[in-house]
Protein backbone atom coordinates (compact mmCIF):
# COMPACT_ATOMS: atom_id res chain seq x y z
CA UNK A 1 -14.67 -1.23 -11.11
CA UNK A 2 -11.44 -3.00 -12.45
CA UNK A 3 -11.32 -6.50 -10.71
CA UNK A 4 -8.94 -9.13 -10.99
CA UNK A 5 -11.75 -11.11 -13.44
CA UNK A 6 -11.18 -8.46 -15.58
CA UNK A 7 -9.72 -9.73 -18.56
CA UNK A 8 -8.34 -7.11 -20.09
CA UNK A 9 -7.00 -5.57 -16.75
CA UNK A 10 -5.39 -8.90 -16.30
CA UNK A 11 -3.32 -9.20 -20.16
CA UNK A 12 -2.17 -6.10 -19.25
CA UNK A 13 -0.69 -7.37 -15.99
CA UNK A 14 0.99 -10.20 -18.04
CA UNK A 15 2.46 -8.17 -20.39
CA UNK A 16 3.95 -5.36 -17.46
CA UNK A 17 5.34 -8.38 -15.95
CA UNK A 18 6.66 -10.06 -18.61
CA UNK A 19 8.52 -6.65 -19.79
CA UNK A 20 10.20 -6.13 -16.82
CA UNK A 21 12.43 -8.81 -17.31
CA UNK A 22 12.85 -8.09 -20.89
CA UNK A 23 13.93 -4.77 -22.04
CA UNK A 24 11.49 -4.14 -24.60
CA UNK A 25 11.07 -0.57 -27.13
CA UNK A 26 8.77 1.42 -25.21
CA UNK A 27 6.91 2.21 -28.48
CA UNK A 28 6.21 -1.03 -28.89
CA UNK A 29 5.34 -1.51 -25.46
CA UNK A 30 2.61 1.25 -26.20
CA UNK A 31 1.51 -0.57 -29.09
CA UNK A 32 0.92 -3.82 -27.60
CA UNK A 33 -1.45 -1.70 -24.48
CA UNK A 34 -3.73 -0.46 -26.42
CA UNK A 35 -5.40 -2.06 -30.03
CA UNK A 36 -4.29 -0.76 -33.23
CA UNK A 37 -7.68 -0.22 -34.57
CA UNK A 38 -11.42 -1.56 -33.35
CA UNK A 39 -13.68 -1.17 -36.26
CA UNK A 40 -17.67 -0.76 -35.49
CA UNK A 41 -20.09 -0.99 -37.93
CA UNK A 42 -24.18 -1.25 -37.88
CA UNK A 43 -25.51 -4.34 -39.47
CA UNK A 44 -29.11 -3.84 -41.00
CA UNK A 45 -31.51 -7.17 -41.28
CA UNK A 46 -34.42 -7.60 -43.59
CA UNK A 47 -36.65 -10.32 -41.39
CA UNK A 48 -38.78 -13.26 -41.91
CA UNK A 49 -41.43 -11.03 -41.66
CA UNK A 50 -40.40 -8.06 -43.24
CA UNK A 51 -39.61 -5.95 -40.37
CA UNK A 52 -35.45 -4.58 -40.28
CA UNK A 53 -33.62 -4.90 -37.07
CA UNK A 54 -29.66 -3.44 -36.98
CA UNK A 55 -27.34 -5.37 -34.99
CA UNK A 56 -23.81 -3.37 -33.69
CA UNK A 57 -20.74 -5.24 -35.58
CA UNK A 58 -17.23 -4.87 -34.13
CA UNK A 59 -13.29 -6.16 -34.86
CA UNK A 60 -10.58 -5.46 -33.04
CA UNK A 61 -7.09 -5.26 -34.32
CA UNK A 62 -4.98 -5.71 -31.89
CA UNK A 63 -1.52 -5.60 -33.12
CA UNK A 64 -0.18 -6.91 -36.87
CA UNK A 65 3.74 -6.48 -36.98
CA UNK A 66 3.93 -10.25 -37.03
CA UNK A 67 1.72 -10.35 -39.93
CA UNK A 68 -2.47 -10.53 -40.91
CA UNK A 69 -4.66 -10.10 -38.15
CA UNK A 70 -6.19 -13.30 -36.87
CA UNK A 71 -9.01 -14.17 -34.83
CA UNK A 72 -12.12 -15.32 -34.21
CA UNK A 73 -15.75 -13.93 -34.97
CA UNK A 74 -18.24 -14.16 -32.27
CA UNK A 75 -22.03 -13.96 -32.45
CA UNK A 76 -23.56 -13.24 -28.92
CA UNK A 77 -25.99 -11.13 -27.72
CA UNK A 78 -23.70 -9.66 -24.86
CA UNK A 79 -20.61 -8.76 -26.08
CA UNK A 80 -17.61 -7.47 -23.55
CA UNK A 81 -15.45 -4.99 -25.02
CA UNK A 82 -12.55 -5.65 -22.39
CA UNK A 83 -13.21 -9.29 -23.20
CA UNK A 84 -12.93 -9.12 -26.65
CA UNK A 85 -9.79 -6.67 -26.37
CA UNK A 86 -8.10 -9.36 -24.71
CA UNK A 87 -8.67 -12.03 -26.66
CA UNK A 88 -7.19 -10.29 -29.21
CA UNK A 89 -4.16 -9.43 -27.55
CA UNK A 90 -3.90 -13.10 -26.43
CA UNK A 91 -4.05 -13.72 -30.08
CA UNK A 92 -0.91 -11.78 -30.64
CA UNK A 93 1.21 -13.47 -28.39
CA UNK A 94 0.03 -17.03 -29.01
CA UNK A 95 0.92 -16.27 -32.41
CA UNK A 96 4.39 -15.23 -31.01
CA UNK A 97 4.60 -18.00 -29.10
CA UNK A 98 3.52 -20.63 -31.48
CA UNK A 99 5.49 -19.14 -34.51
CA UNK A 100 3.26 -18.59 -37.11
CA UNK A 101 3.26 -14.91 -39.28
CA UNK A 102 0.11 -13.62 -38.07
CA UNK A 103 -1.15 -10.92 -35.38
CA UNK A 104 -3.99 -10.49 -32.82
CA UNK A 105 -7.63 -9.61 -33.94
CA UNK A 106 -11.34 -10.38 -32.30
CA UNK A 107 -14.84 -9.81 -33.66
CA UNK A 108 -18.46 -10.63 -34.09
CA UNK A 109 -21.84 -9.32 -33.83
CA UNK A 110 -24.26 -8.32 -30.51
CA UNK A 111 -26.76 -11.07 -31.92
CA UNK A 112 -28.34 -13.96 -30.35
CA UNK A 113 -28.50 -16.51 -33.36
CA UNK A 114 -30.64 -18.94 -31.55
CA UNK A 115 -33.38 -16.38 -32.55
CA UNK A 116 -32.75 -15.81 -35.85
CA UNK A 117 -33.93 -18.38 -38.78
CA UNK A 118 -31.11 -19.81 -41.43
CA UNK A 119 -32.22 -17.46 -43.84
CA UNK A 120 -31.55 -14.74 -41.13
CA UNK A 121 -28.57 -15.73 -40.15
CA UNK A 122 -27.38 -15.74 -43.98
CA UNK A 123 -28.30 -12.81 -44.72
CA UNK A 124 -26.38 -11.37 -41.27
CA UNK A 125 -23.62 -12.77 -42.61
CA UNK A 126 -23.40 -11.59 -45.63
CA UNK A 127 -24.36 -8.28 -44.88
CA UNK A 128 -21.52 -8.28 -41.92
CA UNK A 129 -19.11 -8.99 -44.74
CA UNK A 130 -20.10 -6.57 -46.84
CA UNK A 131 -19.25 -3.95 -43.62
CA UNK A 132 -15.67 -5.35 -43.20
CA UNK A 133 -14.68 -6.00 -46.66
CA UNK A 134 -12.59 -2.43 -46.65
CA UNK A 135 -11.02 -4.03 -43.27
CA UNK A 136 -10.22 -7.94 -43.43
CA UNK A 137 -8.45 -9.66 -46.33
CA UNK A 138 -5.81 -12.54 -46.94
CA UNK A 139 -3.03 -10.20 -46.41
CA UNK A 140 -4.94 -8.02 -43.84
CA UNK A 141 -7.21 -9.94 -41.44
CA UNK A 142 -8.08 -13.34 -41.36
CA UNK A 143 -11.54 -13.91 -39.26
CA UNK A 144 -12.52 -17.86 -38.07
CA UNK A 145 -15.01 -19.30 -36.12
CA UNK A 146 -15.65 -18.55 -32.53
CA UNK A 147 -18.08 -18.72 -29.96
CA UNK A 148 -21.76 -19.45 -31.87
CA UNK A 149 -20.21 -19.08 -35.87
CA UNK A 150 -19.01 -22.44 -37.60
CA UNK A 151 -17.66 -23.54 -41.17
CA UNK A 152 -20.94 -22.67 -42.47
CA UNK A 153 -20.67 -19.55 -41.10
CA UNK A 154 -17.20 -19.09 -43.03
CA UNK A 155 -18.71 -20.80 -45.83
CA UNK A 156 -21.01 -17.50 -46.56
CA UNK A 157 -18.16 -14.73 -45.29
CA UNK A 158 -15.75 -16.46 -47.87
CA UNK A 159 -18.87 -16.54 -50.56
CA UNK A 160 -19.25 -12.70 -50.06
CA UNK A 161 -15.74 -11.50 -50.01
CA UNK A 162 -15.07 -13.61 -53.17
CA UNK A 163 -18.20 -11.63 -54.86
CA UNK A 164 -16.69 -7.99 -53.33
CA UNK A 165 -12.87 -9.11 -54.17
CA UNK A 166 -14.36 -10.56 -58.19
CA UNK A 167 -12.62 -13.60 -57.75
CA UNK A 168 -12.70 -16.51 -55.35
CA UNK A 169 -10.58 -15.89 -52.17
CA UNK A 170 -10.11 -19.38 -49.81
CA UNK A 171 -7.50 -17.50 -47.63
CA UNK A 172 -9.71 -14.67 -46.48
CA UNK A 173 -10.68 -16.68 -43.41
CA UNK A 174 -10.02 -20.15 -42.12
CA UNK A 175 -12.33 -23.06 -40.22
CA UNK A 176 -14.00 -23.21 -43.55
CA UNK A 177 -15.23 -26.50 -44.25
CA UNK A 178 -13.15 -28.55 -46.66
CA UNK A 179 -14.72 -28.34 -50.10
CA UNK A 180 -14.01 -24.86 -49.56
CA UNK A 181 -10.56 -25.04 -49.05
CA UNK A 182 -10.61 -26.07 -45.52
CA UNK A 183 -7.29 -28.06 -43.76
CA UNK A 184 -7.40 -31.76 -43.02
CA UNK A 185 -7.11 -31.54 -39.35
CA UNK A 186 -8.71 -28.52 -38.10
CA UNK A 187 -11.49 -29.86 -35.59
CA UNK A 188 -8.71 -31.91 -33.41
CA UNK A 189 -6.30 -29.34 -33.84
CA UNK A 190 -6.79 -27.28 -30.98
CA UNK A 191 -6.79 -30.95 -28.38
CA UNK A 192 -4.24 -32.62 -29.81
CA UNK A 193 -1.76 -29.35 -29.56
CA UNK A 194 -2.50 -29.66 -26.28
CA UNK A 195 -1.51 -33.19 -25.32
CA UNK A 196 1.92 -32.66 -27.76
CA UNK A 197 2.62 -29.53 -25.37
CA UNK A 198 1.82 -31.65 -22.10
CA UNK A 199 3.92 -34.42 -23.67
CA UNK A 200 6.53 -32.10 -24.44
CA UNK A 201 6.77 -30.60 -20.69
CA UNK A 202 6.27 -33.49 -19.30
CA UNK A 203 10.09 -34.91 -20.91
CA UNK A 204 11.51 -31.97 -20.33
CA UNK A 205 10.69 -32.21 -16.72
CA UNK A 206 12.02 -35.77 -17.18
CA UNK A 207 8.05 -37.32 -16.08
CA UNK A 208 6.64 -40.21 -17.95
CA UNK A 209 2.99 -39.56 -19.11
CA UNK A 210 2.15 -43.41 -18.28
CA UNK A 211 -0.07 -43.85 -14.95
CA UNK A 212 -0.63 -39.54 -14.40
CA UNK A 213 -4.28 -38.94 -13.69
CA UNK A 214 -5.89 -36.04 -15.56
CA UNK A 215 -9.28 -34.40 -14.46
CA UNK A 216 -10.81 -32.48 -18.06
CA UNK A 217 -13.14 -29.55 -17.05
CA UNK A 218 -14.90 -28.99 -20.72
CA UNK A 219 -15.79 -31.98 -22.87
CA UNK A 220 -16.69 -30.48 -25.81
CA UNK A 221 -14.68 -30.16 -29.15
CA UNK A 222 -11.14 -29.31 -27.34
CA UNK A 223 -11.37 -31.59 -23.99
CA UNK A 224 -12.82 -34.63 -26.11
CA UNK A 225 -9.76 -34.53 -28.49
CA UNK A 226 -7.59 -33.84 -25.79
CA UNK A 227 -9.00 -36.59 -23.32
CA UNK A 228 -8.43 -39.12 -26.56
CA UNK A 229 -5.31 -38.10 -27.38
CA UNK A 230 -3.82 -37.95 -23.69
CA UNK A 231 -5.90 -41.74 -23.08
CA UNK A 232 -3.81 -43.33 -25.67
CA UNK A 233 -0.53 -41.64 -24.85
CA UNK A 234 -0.95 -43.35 -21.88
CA UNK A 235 -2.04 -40.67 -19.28
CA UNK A 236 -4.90 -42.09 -17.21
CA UNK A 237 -8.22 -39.55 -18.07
CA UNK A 238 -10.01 -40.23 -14.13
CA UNK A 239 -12.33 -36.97 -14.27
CA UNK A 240 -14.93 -35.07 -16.81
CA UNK A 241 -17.05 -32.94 -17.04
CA UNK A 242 -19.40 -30.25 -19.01
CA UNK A 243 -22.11 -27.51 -17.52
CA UNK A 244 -24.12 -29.92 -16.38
CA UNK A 245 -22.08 -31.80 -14.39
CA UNK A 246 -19.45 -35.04 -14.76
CA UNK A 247 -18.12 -38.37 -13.93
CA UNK A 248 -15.36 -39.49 -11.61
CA UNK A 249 -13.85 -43.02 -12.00
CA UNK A 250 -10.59 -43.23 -9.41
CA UNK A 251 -9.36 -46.48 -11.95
CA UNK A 252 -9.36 -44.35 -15.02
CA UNK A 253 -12.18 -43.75 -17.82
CA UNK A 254 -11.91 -46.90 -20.32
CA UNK A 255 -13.15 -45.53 -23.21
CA UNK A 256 -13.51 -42.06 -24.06
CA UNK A 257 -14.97 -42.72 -27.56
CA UNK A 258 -17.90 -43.97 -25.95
CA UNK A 259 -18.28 -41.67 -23.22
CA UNK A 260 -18.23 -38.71 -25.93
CA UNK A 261 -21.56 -41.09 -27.77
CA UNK A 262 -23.25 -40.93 -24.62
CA UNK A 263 -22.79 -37.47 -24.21
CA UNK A 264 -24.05 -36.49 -27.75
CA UNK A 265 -27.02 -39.00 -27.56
CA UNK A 266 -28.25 -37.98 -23.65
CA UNK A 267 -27.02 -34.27 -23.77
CA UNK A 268 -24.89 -34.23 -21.19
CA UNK A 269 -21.52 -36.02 -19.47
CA UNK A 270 -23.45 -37.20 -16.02
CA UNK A 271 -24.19 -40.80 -16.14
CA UNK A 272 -21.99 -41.75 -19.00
CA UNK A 273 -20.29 -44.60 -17.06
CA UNK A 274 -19.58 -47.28 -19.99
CA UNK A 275 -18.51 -50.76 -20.05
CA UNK A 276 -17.73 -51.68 -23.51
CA UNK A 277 -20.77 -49.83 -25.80
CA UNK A 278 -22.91 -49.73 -22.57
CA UNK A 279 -23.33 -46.66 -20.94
CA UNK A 280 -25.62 -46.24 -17.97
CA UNK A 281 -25.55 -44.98 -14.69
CA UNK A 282 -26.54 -48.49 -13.57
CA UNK A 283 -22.49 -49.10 -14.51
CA UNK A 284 -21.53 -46.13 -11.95
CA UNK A 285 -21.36 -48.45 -8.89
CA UNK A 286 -19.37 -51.54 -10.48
CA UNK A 287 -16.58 -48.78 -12.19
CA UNK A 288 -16.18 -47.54 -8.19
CA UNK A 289 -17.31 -44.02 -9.56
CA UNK A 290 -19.13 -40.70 -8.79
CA UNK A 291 -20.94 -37.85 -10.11
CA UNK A 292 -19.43 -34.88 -9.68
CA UNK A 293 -19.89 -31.17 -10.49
CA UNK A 294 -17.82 -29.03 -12.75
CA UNK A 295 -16.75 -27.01 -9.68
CA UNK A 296 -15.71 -29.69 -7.58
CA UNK A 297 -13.42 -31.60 -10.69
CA UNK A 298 -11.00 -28.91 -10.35
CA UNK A 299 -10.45 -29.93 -6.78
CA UNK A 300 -9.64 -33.32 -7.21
CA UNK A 301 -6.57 -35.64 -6.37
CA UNK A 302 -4.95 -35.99 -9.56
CA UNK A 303 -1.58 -35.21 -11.29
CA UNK A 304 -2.80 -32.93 -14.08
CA UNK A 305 -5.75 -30.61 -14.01
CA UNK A 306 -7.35 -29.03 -17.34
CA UNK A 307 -9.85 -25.98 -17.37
CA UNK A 308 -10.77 -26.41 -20.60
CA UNK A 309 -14.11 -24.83 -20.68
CA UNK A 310 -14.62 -21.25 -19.61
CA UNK A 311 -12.48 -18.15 -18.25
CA UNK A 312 -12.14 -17.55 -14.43
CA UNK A 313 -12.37 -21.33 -13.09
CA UNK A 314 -9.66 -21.21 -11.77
CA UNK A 315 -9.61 -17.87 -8.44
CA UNK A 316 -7.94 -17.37 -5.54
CA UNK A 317 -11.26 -18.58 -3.78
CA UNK A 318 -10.63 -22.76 -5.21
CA UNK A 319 -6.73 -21.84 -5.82
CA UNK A 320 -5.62 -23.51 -2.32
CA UNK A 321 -7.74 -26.18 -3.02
CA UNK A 322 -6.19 -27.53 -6.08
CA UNK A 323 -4.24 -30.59 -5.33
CA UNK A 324 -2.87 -31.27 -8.91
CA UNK A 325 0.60 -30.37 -9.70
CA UNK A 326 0.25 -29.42 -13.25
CA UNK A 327 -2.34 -27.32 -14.68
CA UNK A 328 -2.90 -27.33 -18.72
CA UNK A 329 -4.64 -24.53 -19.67
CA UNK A 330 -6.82 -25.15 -22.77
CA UNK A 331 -9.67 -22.63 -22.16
CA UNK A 332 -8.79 -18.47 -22.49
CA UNK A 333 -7.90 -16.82 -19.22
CA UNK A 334 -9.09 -19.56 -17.22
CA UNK A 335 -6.15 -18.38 -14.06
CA UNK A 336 -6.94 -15.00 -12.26
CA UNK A 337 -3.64 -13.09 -11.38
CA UNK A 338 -4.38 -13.71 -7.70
CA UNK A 339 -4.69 -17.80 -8.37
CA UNK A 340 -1.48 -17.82 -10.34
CA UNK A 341 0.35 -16.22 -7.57
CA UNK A 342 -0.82 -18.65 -5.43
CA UNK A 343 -0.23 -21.99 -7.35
CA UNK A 344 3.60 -20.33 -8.38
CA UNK A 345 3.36 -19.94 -3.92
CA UNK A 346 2.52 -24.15 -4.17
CA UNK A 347 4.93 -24.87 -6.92
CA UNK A 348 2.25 -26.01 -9.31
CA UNK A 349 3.72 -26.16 -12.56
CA UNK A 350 0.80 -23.75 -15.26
CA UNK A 351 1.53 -24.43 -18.56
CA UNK A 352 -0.25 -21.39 -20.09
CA UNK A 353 -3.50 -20.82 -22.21
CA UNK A 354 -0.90 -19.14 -24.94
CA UNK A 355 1.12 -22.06 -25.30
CA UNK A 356 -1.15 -24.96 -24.21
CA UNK A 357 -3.79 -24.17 -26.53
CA UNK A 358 -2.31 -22.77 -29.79
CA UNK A 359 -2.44 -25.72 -32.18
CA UNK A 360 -6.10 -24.00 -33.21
CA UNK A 361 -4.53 -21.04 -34.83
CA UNK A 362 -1.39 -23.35 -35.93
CA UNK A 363 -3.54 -25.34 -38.31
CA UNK A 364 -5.45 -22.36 -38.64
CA UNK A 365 -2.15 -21.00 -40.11
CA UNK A 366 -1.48 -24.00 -42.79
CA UNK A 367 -5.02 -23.75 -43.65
CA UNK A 368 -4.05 -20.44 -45.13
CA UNK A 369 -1.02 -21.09 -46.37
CA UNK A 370 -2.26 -23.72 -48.32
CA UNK A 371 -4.79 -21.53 -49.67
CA UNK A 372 -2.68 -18.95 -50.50
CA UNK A 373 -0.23 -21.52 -52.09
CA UNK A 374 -3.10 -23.65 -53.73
CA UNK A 375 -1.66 -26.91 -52.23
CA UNK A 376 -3.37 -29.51 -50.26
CA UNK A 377 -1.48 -31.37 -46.83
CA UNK A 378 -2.92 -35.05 -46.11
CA UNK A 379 -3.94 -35.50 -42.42
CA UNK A 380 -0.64 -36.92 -41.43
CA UNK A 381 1.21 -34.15 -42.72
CA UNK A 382 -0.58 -31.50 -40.85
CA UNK A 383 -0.21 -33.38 -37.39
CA UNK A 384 3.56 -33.50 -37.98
CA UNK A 385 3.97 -30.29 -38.54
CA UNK A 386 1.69 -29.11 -35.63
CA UNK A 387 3.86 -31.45 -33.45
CA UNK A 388 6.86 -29.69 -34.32
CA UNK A 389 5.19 -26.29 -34.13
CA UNK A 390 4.00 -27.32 -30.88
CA UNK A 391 7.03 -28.74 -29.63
CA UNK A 392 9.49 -26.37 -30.55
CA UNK A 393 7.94 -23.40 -28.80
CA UNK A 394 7.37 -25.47 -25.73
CA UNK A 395 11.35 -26.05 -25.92
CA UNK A 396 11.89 -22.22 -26.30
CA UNK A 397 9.67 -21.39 -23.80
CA UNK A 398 10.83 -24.12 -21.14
CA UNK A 399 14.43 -22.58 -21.55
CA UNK A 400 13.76 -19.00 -21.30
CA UNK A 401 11.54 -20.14 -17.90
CA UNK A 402 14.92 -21.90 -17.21
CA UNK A 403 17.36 -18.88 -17.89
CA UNK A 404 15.10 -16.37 -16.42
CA UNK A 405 13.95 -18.51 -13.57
CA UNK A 406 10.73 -17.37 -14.09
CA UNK A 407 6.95 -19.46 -14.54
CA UNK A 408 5.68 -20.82 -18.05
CA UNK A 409 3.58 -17.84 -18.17
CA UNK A 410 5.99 -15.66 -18.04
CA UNK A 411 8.55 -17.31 -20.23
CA UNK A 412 5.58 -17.28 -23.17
CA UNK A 413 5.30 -13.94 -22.68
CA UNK A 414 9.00 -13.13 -22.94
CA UNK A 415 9.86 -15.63 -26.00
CA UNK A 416 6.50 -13.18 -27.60
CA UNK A 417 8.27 -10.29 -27.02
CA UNK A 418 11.74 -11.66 -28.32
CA UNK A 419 9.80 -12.50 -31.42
CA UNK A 420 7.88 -8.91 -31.41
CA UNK A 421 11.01 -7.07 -30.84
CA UNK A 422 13.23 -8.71 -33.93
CA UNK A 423 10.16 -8.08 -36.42
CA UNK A 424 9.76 -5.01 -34.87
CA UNK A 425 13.34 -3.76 -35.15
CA UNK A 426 13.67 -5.09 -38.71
CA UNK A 427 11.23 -3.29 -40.22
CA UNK A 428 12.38 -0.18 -38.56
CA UNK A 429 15.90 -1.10 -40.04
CA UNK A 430 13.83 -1.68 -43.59
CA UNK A 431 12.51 1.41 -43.08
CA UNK A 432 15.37 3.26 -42.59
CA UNK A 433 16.91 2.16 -45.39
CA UNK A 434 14.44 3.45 -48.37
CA UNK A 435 14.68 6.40 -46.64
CA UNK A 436 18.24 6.46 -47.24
CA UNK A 437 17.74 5.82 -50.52
């Protein structure tokens, strides 16, 4: 049965909603319900010990009038079509939203790698590649990393389309690592997006980010950026946490740096309460803190919340219970329908996984321009032109929330489908004119 968890049930809603307020081409309105293409392919492996197992590959294209497909590649043993559908619709409009030529795609393989040696994995890889070759490309469909794949990952995809294509191709994916044409930037790309959108609503709601307490649900790559980047604007980081649990200080966390050394040394966030280099739980008492689960973070006293870790956190069953009064969403679909209604109900001000999060695919985007340019952008240079990036489409989006007196949400959705609609109507007009000719 369709539920309200369902993801793809639930980008659909968003995009019915969000095209009732803007008249859109019901052709393209078709377009964007339903994927342009999903690719499945069978992926024989020779193993360790000479036996062959085949593994079910799969992309999704979701929708490419902006430009190349782009999106992740997953490897997971239980893979959710509607899931992975919607993901890849997300894709397209955060691309829309963010402003970068690229549309929606979503892959992987139904593999658990944790059970597969290096060797295995390699040849997985490799063998994946040689399946999608006909399908992905610079100019057709860029794949990254996603949930269990990594630079290494991209390392051997890139390797095996350059041997396919007979010459060395950098911009058929991105998230490579950078002696193989990967961007300065990349890993905090996705966290520090997020704090220049936060930043960015915050003045336009005329707030100043010094003092506001921030609970993180999620410390890994994306909250531990973010938590940095939001400590040293100012913003005071009270709250975080991973699966296994987290920390509470009421004063504000004093050092994130060394709270995210604890973490990788113990395992986990619980009992990483650190004065100076010291971390201990011994320290938990004198900082006036708690533990406190990842469920129960979301419920706490602060200005700004941020799901940052999985889908679904945040349902109409914890909805009423959220006392923050802005929500940053850095994880996918982390708001059901039914919560949204109820925090737009409160007033709570959502800035949206679409916006919020999109400084991934930005950089993601000048990785591959610079590979398809053969130029190279120092550090510096790639944050300023995320922060533009970033801040721009927060200023479009705040004003069409403005003009249509409508949520965040929605006004993503609508400046996607402004963007959607002018590519969309000049290529028809394109179009129409070799024809006349």
């Amino acid at each position: 049965m369709m539920t309200d968890n369902n993801p793809w049930t639930r980008a659909q809603k968003q995009l019915q909603t969000a095209a009732k307020n803007f008249p859109i081409d019901p052709m393209l309105l078709a377009r964007l319900q339903n994927p342009d293409r999903i690719v499945e392919v069978s992926v024989p492996l020779s193993m360790d010990d000479g036996s062959i197992n085949v593994y079910q590959g799969f992309r999704v294209q979701h929708n490419n009038i902006l430009g190349p497909y782009k999106g992740g590649l997953r490897y997971h043993p239980r893979v959710d079509m509607d899931e992975v559908k919607a993901l890849s619709f997300w894709m397209t409009i955060k691309n829309a939203v963010v402003g970068v030529p690229f549309g929606g795609g979503k892959g992987g393989v139904n593999v658990d790698p944790k059970k597969l040696s290096a060797g295995e994995l390699e040849r997985l890889t490799r063998e994946f590649t040689r399946k999608l070759f006909p399908v992905i490309g610079p100019e057709i469909d860029v794949p990254a990393p996603d949930v269990n794949t990594n630079g290494k990952i991209m390392a051997w995809i890139l390797d095996e389309y350059s041997k396919l294509a007979g010459h060395e191709t950098p911009a058929v994916v991105t998230g490579k690592p950078l002696e193989r044409g990967g961007s300065l930037g990349r890993p905090e790309a996705t966290g520090l997006g997020g704090s220049y959108a936060l930043l960015s609503i915050l003045k336009m709601m005329r707030k100043r980010p010094e003092g506001l307490t921030v609970a993180i649900q999620g410390f890994g790559n994306v909250g531990s950026y973010l938590a940095e980047y939001l400590h040293e604007a100012g913003l005071k980081v009270v709250a975080l946490s991973d699966s296994k649990g987290g920390i509470y200080v009421p004063a504000g966390i004093a050092s994130i740096h060394e709270v995210q050394r604890c973490k990788e040394k113990s395992g986990k966030i619980g009992g990483c309460y650190c004065i100076g280099s010291v971390c201990d739980l011994s320290n938990m008492k004198k900082l006036g803190g708690r533990e406190i689960s990842s469920e129960k973070i979301l419920e706490l006293p602060v200005d700004i919340l941020v799901p940052a870790a999985l889908e679904n956190a945040l349902t109409k069953e914890n909805a009423k219970k959220i006392k923050a009064s802005i929500i940053l969403e850095m994880a996918n679909g982390p708001t059901t329908a039914e919560a949204d209604a109820i925090f737009k109900s409160k007033g709570i001000i959502v800035i949206p996984d679409v916006l919020a999060n999109s400084g991934g695919v930005a950089v993601s985007y000048f990785e591959w321009y610079q590979n398809v340019h053969k130029k190279h952008w120092g550090k510096k240079d790639v944050f300023k032109k995320l922060k533009g990036k970033m801040e721009r489409a927060c200023e479009k989006v705040h004003d069409i929330s403005l003009r249509y007196k409508v949520p965040l949400r929605e006004a993503a959705y609508i400046s996607a489908l402004k963007s959607l609609s002018e590519k969309n109507a000049g290529a028809h007009k394109a179009s129409a004119r070799k024809k006349r000719r």
